[in-house]
Protein backbone atom coordinates (compact mmCIF):
# COMPACT_ATOMS: atom_id res chain seq x y z
CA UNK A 1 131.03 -51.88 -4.84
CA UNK A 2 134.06 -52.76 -2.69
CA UNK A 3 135.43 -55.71 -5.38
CA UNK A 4 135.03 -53.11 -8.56
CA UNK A 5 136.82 -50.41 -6.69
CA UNK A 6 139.42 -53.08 -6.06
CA UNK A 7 140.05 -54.46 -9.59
CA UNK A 8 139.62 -50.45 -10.66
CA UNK A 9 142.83 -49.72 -7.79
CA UNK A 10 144.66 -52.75 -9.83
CA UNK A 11 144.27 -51.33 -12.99
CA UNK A 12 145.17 -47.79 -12.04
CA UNK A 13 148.17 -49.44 -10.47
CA UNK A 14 148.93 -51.36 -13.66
CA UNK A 15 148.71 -48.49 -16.04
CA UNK A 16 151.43 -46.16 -13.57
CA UNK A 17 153.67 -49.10 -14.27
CA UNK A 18 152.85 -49.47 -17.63
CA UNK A 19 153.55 -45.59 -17.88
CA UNK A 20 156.61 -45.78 -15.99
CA UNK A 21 157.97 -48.23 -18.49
CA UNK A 22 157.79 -51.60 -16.22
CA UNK A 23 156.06 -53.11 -18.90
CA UNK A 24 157.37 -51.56 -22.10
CA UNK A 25 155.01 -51.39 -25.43
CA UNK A 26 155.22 -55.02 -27.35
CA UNK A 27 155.92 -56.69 -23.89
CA UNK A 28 154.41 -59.24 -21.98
CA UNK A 29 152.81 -58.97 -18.14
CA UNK A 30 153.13 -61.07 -15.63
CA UNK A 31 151.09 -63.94 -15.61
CA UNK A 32 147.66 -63.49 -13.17
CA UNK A 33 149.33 -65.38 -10.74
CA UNK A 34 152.50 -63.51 -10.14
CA UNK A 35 150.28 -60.27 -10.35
CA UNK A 36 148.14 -61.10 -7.85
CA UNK A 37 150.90 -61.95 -5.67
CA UNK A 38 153.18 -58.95 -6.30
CA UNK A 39 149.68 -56.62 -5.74
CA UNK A 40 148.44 -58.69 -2.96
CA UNK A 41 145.23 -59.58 -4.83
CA UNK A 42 143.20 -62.08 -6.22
CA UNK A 43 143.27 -63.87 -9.81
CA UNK A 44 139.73 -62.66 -10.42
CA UNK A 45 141.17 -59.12 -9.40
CA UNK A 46 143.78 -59.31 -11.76
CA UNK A 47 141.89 -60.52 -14.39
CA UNK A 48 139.13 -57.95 -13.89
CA UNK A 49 141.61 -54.88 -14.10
CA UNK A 50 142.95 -56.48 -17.54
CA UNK A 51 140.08 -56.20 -19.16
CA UNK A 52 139.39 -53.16 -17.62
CA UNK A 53 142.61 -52.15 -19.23
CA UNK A 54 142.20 -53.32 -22.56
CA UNK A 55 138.91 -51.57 -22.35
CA UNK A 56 141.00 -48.28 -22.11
CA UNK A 57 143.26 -49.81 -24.85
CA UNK A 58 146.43 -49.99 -22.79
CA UNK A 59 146.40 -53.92 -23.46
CA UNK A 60 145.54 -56.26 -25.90
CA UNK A 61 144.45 -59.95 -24.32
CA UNK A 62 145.50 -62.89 -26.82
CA UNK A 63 143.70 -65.70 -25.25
CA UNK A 64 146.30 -68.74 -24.54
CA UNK A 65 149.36 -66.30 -25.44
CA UNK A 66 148.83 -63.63 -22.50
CA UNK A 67 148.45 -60.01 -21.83
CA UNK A 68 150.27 -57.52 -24.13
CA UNK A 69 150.92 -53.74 -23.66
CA UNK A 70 149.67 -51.98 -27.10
CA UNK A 71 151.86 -49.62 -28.63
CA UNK A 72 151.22 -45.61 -27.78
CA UNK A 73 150.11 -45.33 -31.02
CA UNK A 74 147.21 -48.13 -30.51
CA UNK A 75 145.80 -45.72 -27.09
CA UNK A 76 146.98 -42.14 -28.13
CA UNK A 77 144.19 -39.56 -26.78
CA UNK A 78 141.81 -39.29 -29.32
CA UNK A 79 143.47 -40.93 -31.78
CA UNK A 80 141.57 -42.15 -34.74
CA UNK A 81 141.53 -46.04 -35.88
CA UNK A 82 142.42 -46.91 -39.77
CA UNK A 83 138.95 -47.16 -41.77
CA UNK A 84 137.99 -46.95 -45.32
CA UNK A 85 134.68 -44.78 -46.04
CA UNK A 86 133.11 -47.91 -47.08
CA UNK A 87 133.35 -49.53 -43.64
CA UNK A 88 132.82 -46.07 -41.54
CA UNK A 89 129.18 -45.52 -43.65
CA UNK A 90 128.55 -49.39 -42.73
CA UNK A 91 128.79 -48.46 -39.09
CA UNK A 92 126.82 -45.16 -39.51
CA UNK A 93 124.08 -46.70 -41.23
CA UNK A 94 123.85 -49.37 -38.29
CA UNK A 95 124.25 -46.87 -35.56
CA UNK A 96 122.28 -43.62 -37.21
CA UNK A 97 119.17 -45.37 -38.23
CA UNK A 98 118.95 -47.11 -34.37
CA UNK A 99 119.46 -43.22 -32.96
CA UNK A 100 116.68 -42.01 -35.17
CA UNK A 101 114.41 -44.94 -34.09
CA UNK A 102 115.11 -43.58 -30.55
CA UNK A 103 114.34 -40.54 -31.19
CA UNK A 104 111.64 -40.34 -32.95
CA UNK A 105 109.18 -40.90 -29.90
CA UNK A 106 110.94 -38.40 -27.47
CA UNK A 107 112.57 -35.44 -29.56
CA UNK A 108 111.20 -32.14 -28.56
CA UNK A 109 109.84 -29.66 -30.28
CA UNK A 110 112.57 -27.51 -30.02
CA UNK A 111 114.70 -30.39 -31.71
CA UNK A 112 112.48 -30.45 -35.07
CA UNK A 113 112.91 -26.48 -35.20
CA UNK A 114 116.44 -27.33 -35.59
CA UNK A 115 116.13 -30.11 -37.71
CA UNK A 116 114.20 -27.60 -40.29
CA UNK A 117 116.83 -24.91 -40.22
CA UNK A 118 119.09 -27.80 -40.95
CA UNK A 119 117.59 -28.99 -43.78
CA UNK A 120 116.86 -26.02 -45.11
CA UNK A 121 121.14 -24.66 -44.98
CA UNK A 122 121.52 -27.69 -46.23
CA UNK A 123 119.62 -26.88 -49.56
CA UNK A 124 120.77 -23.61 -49.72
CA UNK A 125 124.54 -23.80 -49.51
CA UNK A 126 126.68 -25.33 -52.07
CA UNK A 127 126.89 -29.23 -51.81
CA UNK A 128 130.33 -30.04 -50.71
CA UNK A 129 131.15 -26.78 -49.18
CA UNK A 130 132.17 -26.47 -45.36
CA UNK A 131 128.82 -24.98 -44.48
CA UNK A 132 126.97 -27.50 -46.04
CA UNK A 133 129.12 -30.28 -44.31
CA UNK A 134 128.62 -28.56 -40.68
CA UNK A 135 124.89 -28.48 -41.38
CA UNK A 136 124.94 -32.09 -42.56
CA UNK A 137 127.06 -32.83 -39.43
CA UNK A 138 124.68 -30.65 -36.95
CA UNK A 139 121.53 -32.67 -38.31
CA UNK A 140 123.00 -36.09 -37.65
CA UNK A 141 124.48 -34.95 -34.23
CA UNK A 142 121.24 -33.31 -33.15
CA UNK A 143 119.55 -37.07 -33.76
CA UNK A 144 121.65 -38.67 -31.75
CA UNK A 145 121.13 -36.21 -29.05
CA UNK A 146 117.79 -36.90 -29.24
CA UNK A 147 118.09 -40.21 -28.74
CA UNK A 148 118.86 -39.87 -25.11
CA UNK A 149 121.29 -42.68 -25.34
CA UNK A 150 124.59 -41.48 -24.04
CA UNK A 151 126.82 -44.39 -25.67
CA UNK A 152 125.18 -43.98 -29.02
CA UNK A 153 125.77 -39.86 -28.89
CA UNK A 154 129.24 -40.64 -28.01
CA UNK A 155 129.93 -43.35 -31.15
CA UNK A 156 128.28 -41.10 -33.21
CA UNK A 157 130.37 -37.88 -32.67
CA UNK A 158 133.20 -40.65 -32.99
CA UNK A 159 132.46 -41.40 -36.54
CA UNK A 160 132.05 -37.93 -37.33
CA UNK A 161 135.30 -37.41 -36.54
CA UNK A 162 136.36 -39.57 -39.18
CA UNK A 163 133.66 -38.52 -41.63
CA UNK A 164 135.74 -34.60 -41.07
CA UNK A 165 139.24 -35.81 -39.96
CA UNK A 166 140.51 -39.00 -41.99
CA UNK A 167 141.57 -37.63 -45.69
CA UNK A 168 140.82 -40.53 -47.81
CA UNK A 169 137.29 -40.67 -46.05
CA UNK A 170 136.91 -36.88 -46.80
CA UNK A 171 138.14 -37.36 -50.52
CA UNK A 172 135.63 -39.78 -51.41
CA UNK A 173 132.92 -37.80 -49.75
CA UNK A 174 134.31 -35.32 -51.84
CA UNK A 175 134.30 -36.93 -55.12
CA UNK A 176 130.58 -38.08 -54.69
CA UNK A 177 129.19 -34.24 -53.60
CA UNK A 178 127.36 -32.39 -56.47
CA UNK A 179 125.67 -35.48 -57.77
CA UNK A 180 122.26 -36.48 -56.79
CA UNK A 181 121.50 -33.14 -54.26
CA UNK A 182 118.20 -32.77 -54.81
CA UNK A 183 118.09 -37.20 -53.69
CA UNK A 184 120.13 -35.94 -50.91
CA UNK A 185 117.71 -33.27 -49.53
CA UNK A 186 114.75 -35.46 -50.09
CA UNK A 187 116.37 -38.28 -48.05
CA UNK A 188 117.15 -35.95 -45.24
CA UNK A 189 113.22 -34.25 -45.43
CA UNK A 190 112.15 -37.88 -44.86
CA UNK A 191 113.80 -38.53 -42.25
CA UNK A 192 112.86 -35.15 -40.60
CA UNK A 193 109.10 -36.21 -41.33
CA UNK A 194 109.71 -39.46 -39.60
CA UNK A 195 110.82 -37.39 -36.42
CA UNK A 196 107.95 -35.28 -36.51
CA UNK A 197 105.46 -37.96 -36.95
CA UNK A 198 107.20 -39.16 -34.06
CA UNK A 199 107.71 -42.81 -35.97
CA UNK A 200 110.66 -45.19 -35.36
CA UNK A 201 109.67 -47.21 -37.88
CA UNK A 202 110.16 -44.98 -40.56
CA UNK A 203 112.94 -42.83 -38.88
CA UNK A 204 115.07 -45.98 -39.18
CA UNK A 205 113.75 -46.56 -42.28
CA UNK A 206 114.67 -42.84 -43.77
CA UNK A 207 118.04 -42.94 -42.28
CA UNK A 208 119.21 -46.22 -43.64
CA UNK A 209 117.72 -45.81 -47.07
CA UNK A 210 120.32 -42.33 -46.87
CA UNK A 211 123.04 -44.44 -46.20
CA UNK A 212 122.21 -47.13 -48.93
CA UNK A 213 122.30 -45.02 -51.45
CA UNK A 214 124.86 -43.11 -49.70
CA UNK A 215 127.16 -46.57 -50.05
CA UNK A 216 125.85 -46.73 -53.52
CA UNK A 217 127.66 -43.56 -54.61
CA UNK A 218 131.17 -44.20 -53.39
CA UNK A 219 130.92 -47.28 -54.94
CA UNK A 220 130.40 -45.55 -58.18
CA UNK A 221 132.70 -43.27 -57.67
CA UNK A 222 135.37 -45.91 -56.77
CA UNK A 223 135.00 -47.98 -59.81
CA UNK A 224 134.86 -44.37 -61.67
CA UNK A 225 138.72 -43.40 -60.02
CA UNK A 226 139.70 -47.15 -60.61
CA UNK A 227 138.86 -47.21 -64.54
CA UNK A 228 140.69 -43.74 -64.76
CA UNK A 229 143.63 -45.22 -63.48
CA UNK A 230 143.47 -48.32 -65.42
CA UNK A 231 143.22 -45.97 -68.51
CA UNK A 232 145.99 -44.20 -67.30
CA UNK A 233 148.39 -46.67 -66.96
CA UNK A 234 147.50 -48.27 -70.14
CA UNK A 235 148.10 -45.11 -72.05
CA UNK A 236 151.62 -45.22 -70.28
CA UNK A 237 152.05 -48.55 -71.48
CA UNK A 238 151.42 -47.44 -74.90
CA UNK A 239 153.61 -44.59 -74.55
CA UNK A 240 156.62 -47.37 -73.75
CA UNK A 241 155.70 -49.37 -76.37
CA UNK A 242 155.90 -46.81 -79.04
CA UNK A 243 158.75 -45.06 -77.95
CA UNK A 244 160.73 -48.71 -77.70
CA UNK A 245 159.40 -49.51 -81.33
CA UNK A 246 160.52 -46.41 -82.84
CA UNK A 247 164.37 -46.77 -81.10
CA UNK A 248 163.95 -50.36 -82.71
């Protein structure tokens, strides 16, 4: 306990520096030797509150270049990394499906009652709309809860963040509501079964067969925008190309 409330004392004493503009964004620290001599520590100290650091993304460790202070943009409070909705409903499928497995043997009763009153806004307000997306968002949130797994609640609130908060992500999600809702509500009453049979196996089953065909959608709708666009600009080309042979 002594040593980790030593390296944890480094890194606090770091980051004031860091904040005080010691070490300005882009630069380089010391190396671990002239830290632990200017802080009176060991190596292993020093080396210990880096990663702590870069945990907290004040630092970014390039192994055989050094230590590097990240830009305020990299650690701004709650700031949101850059994601496409492809590669955020990759990480929810991997993360969701695990939290329902966990779930399913411990939720409570008083979980499922939620659950059902979920599902059920969920069928009655309009796909797409802001109630149906808080509903959508309450069931997933309530799973993780249920879970009991305090990392997983917290990566999954993360990625609803950007599911709500990034506007390309919320565009596509968009462009794919109002197609397949009845699929949608089905997907979501399996799951809920899952949960209330109190099986992993098919919890994590149920929620990753939601996010396959999920995945499938904005990949339709993708190649849908894409041709538009194609079609657009060819039409524009056209245009040109008449225009130019009527001047000629």
């Amino acid at each position: 306990m002594a040593d980790r409330r030593l390296f944890q004392d480094i890194a606090e004493q770091i980051s004031a520096m860091i904040a005080e503009g010691a070490f300005p964004p882009g630069s380089r620290l010391p190396g671990e030797r002239e830290l632990a001599e200017r802080l009176g520590v060991s190596r292993v100290t020093i080396r210990e509150a880096e990663i702590a650091l870069q945990a907290q993304g004040l630092v970014r460790i390039k192994t055989g270049s050094g230590v590097y202070v990240c830009e305020p943009s990299d650690h701004a409070a709650g700031s949101l990394p850059v994601v496409s909705a492809f590669e955020l409903t990759e990480a929810r499928a991997l993360f969701e499906s695990e939290a329902a497995a966990l779930a399913a043997p411990t939720i409570s009763d008083e979980q499922i009652e939620v659950l059902e009153t979920l599902v059920a806004a969920m069928s009655e307000a309009d796909d797409g709309s802001p109630a149906a997306t808080e509903a959508d968002r309450a069931f997933h949130l309530t799973i993780a809860s249920a879970s009991g797994n305090q990392a997983i609640i917290f990566v999954i609130n993360s990625l609803w963040r950007m599911r709500t908060e990034i506007p390309e992500i919320c565009a596509l999600h968009a462009s794919v509501c109002g197609h397949d809702e009845d699929t949608r509500h089905d997907e979501h009453a399996a799951v809920l079964d899952a949960l209330k049979n109190r099986d992993s196996v098919a919890a994590r089953a149920a929620m990753r067969k939601h996010f396959g065909r999920l995945l499938e959608a904005m990949l339709k709708a993708s190649e849908e925008q894409e041709m538009l666009e194609l079609r657009r600009k060819s039409e524009a080309s056209r245009s040109r190309f008449l225009i130019s042979a009527q001047l000629g």
